[in-house]
N, C-alpha and C. Protein backbone atom coordinates (compact mmCIF):
# COMPACT_ATOMS: atom_id res chain seq x y z
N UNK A 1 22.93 107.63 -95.71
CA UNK A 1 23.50 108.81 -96.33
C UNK A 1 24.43 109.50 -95.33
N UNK A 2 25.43 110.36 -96.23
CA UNK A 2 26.39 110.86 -95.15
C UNK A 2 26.13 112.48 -95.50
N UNK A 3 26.65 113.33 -94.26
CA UNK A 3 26.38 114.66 -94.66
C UNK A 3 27.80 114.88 -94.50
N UNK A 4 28.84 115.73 -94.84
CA UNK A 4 29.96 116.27 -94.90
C UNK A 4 29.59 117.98 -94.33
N UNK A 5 30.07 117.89 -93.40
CA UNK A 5 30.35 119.91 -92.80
C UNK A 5 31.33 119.92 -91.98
N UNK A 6 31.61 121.61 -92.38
CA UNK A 6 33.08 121.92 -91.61
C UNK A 6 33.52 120.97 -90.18
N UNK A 7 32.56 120.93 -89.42
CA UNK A 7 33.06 119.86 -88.03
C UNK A 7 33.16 118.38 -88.26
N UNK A 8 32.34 117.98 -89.51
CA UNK A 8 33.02 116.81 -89.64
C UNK A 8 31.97 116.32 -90.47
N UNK A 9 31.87 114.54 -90.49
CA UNK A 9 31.17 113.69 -91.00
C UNK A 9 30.14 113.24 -90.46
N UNK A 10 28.86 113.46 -90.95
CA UNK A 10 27.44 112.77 -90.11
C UNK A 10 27.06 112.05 -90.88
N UNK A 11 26.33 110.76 -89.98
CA UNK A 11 25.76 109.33 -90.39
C UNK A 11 24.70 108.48 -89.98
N UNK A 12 24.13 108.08 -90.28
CA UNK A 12 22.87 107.27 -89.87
C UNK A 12 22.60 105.83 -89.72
N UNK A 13 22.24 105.70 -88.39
CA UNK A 13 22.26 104.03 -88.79
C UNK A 13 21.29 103.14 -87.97
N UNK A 14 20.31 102.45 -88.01
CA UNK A 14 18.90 102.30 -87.31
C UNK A 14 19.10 102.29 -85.88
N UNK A 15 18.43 102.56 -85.17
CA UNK A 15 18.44 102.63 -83.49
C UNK A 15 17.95 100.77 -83.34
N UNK A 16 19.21 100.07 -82.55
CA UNK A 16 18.89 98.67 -82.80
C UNK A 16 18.17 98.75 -81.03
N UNK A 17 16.86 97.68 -81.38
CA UNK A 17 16.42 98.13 -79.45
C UNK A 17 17.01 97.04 -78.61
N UNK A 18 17.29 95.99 -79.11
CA UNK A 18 17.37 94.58 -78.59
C UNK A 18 18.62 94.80 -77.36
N UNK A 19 18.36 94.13 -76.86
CA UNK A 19 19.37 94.19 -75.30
C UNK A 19 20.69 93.53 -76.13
N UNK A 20 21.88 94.31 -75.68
CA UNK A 20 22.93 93.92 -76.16
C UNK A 20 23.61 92.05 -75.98
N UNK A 21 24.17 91.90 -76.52
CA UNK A 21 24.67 90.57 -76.45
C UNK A 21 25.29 90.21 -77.42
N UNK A 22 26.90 91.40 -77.63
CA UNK A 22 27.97 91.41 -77.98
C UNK A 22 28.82 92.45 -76.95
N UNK A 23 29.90 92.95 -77.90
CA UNK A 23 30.93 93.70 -77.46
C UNK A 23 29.83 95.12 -77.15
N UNK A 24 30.30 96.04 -75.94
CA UNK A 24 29.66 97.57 -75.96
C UNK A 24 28.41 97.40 -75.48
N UNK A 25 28.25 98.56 -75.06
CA UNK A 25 26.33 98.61 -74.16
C UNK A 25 25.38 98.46 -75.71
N UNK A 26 24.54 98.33 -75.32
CA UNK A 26 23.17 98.65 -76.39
C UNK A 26 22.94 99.87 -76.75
N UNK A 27 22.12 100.23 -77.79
CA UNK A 27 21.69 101.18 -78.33
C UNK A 27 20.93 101.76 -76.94
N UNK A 28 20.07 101.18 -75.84
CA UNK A 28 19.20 101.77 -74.98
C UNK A 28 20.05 102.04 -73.97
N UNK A 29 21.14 101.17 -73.94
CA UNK A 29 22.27 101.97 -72.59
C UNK A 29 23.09 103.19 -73.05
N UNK A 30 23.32 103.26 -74.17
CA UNK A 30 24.01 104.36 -74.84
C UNK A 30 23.40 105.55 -74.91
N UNK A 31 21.75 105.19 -74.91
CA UNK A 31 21.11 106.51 -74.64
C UNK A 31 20.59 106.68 -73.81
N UNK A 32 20.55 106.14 -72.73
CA UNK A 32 19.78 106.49 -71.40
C UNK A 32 20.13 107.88 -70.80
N UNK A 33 21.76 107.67 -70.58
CA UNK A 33 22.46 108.80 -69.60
C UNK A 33 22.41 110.37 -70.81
N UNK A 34 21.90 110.23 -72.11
CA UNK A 34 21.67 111.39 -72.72
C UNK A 34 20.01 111.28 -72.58
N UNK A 35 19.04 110.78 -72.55
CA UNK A 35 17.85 110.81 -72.24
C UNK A 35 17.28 111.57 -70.90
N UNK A 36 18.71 111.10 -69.76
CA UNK A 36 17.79 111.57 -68.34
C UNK A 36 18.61 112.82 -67.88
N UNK A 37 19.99 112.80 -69.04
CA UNK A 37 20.17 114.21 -68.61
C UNK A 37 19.96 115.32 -68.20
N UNK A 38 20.02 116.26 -67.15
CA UNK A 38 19.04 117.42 -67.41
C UNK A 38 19.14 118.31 -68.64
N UNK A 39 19.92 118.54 -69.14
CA UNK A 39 19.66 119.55 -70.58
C UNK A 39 18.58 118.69 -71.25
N UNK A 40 18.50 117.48 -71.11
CA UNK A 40 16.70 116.49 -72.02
C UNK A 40 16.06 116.80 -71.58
N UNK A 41 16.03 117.73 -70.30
CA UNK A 41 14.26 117.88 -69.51
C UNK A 41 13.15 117.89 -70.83
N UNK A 42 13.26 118.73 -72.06
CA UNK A 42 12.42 118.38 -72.97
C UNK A 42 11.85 117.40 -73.67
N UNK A 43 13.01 116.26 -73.55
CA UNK A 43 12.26 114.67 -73.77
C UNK A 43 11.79 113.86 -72.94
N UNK A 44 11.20 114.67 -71.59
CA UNK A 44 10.70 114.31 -70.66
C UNK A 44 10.93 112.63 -70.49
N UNK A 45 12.16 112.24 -70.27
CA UNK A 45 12.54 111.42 -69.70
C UNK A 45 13.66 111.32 -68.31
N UNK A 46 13.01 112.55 -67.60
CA UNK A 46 13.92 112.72 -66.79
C UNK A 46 14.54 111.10 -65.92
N UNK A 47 13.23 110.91 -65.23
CA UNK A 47 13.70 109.60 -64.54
C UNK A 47 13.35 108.37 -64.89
N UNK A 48 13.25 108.43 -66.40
CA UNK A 48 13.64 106.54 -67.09
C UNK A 48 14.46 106.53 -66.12
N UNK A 49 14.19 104.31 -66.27
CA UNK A 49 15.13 103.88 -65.95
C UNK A 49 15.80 103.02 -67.01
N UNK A 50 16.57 102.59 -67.34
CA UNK A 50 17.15 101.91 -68.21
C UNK A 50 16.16 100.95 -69.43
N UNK A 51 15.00 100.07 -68.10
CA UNK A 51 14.30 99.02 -68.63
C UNK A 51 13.07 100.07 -69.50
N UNK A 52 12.88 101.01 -69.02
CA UNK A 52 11.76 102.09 -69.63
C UNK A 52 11.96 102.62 -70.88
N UNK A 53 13.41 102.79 -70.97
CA UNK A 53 14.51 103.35 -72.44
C UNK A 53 14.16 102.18 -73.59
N UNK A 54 14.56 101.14 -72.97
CA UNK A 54 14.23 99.79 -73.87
C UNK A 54 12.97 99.62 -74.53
N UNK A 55 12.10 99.90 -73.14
CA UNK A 55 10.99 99.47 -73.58
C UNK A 55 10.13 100.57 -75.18
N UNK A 56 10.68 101.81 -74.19
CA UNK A 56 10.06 102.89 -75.03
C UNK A 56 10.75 102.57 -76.75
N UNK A 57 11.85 102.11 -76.79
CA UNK A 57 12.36 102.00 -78.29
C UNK A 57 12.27 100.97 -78.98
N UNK A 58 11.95 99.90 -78.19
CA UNK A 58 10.90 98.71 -78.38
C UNK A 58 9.86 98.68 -79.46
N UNK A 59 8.70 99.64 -78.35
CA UNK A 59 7.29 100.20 -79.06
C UNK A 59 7.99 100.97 -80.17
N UNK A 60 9.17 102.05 -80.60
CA UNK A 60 9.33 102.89 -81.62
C UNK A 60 9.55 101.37 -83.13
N UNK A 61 10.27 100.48 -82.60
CA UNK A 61 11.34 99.40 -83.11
C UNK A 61 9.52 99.19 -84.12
N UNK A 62 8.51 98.65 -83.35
CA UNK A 62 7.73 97.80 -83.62
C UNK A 62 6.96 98.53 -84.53
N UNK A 63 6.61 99.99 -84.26
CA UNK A 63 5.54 100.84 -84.81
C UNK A 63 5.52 100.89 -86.47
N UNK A 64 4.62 101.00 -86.84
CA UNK A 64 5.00 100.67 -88.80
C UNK A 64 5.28 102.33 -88.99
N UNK A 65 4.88 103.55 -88.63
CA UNK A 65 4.99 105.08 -88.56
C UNK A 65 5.42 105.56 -87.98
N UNK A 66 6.80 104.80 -87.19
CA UNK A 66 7.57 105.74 -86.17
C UNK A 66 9.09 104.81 -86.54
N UNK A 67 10.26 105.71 -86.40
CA UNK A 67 11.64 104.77 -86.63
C UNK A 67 12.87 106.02 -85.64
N UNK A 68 13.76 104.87 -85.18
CA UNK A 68 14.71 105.99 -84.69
C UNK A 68 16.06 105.78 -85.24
N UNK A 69 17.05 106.76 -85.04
CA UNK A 69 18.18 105.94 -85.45
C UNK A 69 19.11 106.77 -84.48
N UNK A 70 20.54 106.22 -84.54
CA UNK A 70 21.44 106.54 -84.06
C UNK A 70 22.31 107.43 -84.97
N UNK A 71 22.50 109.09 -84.67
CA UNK A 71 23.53 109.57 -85.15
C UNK A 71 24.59 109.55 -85.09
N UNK A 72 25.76 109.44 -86.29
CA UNK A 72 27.11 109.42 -85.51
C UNK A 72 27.98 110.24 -86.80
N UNK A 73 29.19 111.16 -85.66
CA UNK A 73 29.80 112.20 -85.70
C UNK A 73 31.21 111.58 -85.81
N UNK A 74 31.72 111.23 -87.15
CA UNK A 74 33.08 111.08 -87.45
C UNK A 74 32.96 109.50 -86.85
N UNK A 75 32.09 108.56 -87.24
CA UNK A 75 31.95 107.21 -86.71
C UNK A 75 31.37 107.17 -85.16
N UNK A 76 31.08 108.00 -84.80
CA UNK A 76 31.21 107.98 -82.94
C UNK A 76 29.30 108.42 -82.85
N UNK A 77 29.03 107.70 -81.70
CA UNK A 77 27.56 108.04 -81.42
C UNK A 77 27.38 109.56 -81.41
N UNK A 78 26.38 110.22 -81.45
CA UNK A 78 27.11 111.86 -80.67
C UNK A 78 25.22 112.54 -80.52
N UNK A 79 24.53 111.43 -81.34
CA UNK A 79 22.66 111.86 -81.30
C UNK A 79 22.22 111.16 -81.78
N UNK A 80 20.85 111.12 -81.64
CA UNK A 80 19.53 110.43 -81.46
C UNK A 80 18.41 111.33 -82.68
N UNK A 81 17.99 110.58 -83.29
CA UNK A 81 17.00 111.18 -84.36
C UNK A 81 15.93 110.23 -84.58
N UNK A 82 14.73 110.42 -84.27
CA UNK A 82 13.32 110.10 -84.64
C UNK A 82 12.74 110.33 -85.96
N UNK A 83 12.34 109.64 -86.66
CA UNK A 83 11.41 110.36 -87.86
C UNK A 83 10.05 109.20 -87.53
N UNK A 84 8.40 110.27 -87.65
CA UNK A 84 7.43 109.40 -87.73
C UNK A 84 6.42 110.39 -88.98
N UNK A 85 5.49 109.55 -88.95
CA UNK A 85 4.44 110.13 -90.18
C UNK A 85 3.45 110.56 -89.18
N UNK A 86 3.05 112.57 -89.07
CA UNK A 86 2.55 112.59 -87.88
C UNK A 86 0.72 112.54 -88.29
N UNK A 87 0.73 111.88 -89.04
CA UNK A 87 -0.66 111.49 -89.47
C UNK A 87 -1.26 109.85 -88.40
N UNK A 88 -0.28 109.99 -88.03
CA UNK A 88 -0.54 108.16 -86.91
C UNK A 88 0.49 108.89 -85.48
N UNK A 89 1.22 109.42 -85.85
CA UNK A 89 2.38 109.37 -84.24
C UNK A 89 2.08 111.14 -83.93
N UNK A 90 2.02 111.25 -82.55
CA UNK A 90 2.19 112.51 -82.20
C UNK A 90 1.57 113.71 -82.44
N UNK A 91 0.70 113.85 -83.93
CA UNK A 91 0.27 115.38 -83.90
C UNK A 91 -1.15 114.66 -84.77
N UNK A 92 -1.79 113.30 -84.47
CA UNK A 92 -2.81 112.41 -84.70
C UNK A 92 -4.50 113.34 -84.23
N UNK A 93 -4.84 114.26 -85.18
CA UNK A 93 -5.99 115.11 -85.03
C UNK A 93 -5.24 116.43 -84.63
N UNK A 94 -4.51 116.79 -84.25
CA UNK A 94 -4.08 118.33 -84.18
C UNK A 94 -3.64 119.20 -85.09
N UNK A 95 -3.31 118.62 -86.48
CA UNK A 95 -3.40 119.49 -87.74
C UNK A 95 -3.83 119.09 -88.59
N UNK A 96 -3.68 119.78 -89.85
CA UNK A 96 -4.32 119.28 -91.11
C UNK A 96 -2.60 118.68 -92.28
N UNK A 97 -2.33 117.16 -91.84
CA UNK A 97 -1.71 116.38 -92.68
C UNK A 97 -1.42 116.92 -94.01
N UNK A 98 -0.28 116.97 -94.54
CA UNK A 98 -0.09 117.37 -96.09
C UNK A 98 0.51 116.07 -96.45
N UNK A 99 0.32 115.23 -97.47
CA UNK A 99 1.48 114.31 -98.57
C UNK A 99 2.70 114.69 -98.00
N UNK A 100 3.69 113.95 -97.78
CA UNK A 100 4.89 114.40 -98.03
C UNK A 100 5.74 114.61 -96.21
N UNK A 101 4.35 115.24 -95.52
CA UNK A 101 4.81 115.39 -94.57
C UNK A 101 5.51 114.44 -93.65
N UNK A 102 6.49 114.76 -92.78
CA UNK A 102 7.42 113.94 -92.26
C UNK A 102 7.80 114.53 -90.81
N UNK A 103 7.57 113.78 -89.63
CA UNK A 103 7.76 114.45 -88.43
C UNK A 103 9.13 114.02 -88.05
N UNK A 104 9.51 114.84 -86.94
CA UNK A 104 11.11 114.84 -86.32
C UNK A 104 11.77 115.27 -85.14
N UNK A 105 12.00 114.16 -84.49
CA UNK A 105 12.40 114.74 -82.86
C UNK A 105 14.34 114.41 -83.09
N UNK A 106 15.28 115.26 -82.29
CA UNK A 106 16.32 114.99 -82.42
C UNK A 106 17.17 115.40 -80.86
N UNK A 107 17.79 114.33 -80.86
CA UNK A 107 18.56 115.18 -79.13
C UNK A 107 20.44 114.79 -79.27
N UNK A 108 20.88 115.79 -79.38
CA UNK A 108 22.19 115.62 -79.16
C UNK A 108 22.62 115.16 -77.48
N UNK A 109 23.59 114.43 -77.84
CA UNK A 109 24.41 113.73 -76.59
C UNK A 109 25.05 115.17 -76.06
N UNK A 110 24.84 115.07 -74.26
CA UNK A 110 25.43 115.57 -73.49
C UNK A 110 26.78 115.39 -73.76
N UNK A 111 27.56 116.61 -73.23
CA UNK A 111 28.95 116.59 -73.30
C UNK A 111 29.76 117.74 -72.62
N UNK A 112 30.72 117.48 -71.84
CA UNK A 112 31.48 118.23 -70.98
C UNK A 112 33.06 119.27 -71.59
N UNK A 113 32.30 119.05 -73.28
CA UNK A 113 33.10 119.45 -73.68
C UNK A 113 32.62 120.02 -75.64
N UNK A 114 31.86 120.82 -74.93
CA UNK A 114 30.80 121.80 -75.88
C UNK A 114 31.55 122.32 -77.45
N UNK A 115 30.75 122.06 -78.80
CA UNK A 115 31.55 122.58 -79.89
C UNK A 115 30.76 123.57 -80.60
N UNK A 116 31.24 124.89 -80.59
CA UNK A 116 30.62 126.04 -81.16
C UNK A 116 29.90 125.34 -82.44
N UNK A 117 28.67 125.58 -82.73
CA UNK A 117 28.00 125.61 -83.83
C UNK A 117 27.42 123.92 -84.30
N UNK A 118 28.11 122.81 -83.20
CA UNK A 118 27.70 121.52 -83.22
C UNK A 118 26.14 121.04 -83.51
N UNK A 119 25.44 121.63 -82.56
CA UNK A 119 23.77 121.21 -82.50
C UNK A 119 23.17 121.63 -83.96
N UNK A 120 23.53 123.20 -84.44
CA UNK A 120 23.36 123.61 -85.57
C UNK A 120 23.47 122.42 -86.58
N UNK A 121 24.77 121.70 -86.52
CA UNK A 121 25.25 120.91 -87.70
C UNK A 121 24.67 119.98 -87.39
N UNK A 122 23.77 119.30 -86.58
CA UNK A 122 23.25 117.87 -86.21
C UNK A 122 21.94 118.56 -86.35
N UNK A 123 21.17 119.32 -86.28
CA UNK A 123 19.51 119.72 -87.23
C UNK A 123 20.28 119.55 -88.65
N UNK A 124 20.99 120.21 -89.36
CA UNK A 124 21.60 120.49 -90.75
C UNK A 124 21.44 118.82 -91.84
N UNK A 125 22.17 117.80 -90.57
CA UNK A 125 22.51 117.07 -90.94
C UNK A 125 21.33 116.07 -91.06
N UNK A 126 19.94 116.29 -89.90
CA UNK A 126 18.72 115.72 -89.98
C UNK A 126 18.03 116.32 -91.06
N UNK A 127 18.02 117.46 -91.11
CA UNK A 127 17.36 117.54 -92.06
C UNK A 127 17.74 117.00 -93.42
N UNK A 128 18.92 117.08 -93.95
CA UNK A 128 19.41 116.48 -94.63
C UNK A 128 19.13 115.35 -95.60
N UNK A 129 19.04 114.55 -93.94
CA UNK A 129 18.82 113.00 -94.26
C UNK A 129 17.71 112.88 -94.49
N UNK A 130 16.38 114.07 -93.91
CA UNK A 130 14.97 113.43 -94.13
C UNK A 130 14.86 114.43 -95.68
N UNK A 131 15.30 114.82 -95.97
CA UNK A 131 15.07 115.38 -97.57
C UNK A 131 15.73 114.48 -98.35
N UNK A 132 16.39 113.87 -98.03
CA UNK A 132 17.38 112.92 -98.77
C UNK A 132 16.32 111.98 -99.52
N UNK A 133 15.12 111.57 -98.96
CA UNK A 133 13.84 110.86 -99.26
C UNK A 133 13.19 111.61 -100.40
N UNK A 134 12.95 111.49 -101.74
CA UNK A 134 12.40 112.61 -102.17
C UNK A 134 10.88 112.57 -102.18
N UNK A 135 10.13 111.51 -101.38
CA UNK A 135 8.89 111.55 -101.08
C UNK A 135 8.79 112.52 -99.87
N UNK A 136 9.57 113.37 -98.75
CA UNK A 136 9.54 114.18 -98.01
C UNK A 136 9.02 115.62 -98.60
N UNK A 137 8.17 116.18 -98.33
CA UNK A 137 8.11 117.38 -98.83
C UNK A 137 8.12 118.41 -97.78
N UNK A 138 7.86 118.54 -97.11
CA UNK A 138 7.93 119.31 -95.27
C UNK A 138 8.51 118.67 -94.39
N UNK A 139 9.04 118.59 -93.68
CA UNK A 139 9.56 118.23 -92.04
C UNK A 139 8.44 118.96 -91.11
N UNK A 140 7.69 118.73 -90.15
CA UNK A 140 6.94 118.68 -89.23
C UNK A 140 7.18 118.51 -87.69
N UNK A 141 7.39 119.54 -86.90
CA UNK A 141 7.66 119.32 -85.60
C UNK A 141 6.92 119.83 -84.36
N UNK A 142 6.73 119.31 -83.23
CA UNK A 142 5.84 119.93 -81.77
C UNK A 142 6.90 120.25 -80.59
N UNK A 143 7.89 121.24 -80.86
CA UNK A 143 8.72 121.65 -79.87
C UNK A 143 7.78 121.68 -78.49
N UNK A 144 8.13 121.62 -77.63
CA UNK A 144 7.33 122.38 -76.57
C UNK A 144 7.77 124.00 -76.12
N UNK A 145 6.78 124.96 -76.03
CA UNK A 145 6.65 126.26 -76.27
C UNK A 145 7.71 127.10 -75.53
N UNK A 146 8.54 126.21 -74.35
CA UNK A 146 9.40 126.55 -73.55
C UNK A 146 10.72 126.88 -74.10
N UNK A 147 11.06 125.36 -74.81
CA UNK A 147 12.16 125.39 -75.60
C UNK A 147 12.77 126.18 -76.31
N UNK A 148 13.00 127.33 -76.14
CA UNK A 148 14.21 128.72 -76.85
C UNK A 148 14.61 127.66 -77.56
N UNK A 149 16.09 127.48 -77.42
CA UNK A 149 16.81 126.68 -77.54
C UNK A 149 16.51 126.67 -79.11
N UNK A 150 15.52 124.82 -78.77
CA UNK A 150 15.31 124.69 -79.94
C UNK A 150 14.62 125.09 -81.08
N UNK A 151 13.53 126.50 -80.65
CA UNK A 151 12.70 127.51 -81.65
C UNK A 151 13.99 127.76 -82.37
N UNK A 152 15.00 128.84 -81.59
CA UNK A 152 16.21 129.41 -82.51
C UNK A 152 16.74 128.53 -83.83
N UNK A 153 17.06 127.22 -83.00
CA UNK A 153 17.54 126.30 -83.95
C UNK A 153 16.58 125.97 -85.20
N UNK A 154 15.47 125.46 -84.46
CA UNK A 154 14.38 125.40 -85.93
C UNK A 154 14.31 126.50 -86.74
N UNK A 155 14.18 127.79 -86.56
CA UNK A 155 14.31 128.81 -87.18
C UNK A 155 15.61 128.86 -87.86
N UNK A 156 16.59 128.58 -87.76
CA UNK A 156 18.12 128.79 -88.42
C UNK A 156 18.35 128.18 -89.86
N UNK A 157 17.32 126.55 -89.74
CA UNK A 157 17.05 125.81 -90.96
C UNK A 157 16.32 125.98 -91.39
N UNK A 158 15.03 126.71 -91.06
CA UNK A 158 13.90 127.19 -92.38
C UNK A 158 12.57 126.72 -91.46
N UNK A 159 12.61 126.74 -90.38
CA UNK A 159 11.04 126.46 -89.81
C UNK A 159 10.28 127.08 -89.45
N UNK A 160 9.06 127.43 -89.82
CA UNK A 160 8.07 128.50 -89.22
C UNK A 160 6.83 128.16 -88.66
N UNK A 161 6.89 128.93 -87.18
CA UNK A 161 5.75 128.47 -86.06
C UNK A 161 4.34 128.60 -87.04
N UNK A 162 3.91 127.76 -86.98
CA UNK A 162 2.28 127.26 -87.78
C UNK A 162 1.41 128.11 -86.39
N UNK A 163 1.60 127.09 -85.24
CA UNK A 163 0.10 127.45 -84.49
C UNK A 163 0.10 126.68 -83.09
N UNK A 164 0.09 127.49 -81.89
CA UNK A 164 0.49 126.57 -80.63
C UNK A 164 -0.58 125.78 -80.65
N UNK A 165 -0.18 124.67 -80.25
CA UNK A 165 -1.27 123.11 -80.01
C UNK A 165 -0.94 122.52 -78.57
N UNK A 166 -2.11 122.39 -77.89
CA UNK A 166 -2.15 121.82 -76.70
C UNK A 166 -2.05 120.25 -76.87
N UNK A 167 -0.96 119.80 -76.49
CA UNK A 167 -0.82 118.09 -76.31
C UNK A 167 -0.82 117.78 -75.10
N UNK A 168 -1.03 116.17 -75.19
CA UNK A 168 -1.54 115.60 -73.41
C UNK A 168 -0.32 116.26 -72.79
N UNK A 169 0.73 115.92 -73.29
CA UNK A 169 1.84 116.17 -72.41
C UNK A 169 2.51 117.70 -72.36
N UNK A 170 2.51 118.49 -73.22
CA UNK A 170 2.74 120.17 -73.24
C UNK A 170 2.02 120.50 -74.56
N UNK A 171 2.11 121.67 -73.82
CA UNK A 171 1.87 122.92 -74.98
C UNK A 171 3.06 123.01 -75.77
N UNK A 172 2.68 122.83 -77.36
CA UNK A 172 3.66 122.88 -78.34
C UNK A 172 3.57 124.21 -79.40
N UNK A 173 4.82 124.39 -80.21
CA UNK A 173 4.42 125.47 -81.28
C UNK A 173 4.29 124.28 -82.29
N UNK A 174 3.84 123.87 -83.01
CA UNK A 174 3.80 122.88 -84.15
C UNK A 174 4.17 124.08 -85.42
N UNK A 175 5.69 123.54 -85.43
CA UNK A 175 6.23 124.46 -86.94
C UNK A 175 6.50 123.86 -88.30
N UNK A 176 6.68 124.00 -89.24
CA UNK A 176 6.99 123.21 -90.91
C UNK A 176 8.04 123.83 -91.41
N UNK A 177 8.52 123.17 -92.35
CA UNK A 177 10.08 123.45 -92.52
C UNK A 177 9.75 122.98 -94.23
N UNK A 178 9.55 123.13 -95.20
CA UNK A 178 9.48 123.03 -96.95
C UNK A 178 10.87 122.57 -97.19
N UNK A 179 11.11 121.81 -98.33
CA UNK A 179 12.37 121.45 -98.66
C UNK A 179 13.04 122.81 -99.39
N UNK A 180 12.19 123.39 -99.48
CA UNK A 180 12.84 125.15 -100.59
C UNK A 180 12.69 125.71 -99.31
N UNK A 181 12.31 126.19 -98.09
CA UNK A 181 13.01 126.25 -96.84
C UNK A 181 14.27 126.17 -96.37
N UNK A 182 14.44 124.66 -96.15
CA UNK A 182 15.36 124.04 -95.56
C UNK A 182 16.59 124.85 -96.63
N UNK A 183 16.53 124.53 -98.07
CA UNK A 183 17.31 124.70 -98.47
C UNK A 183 18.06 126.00 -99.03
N UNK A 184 17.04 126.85 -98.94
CA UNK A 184 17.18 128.58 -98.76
C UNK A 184 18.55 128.84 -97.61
N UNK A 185 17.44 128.66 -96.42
CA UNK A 185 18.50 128.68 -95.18
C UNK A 185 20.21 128.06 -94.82
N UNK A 186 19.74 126.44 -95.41
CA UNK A 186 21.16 126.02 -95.70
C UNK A 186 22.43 126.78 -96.53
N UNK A 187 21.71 127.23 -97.94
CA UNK A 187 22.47 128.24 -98.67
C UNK A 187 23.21 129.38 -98.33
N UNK A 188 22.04 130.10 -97.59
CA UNK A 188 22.31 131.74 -97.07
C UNK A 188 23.26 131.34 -95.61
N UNK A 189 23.30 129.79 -94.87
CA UNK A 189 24.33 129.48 -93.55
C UNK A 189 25.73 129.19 -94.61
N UNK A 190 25.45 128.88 -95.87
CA UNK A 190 26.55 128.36 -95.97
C UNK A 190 27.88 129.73 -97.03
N UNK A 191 26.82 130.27 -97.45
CA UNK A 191 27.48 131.85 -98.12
C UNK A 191 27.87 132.83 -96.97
N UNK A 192 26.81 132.81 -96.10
CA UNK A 192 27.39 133.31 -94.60
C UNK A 192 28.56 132.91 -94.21
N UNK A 193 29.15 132.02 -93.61
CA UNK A 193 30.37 130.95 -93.48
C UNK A 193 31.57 131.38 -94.77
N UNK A 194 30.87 131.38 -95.65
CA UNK A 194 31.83 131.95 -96.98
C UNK A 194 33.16 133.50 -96.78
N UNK A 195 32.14 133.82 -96.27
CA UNK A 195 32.35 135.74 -96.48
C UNK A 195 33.61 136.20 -95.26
């Protein structure tokens, strides 16, 4: 599916893990140097190394409840989007599972050349795509509690902090996002933009 907004065209297309062996790096070299970036300190991959990137999207490649894909912005890579069922991946005993539910990690590509309101349009455009499913009924996420950043952002599309949850690796707000959410917010960003 494609999303159409003012900055442009967003697209989806499976995160391939396999070590390249054509034209262009791989899907795992393409994301490494946005993985160990420091603005990713939150995908705590500061110091992967290349073979660790692989490996880690490997295990995602193989998992029957976890998938990633590659976003791309007017044909061009530009982010990274996860969707898993967090009834098996990630929030496995820390809440109470609804039907429908659908989890979601997303990281925009570093860039030395920043676009007002971009990150906004790449949640817009995830969410999008995971409502696009009409077996989705919530989006489901474990920011870690640090992350401003991305609270604001989750909040902008319709997400509301449920309940901080201690995971092995951080303390999270675990928030939900309703498709009459998502799509409230989308409305009132996009009559906003109107005026």
């Amino acid at each position: 599916m494609s999303t159409t907004h003012p900055l442009g065209t967003f697209t989806f297309r499976p995160f391939d893990p396999s070590p390249t062996g054509g034209e262009g790096p791989s899907d795992a070299e393409l994301i490494h140097p946005w993985v160990t970036h420091p603005k990713a300190a939150f995908w705590m991959m500061q110091d992967a190394r290349l073979q660790d990137v692989e490996r880690e999207y490997m295990a995602i490649a193989a998992h029957p409840h976890h998938d990633a894909f590659i976003g791309l912005h007017d044909g061009k890579p530009a982010f990274l989007m996860e969707r898993y069922d967090p009834r098996y991946v990630e929030l496995t005993g820390l809440y109470e599972p609804q039907p429908g539910d659908v989890g979601m990690h997303f990281l925009v590509a570093p860039t030395d050349t920043p676009v007002h309101g971009f990150t906004r349009a790449v949640i817009t455009a995830v969410m999008e795509e995971l409502f696009a499913d009409p077996a989705t009924v919530r989006v489901v996420v474990e920011p870690d509690v640090r992350n401003e950043a991305v609270h604001a952002l989750n909040a902008a599309v319709g997400f509301e902090k449920v309940k901080r949850i201690a995971k092995p690796e951080k303390d999270a707000y675990l928030s939900v996002c309703t498709r009459e959410q998502f799509l409230k917010s989308r409305d009132h960003a996009t009559a906003g933009a109107a005026r």
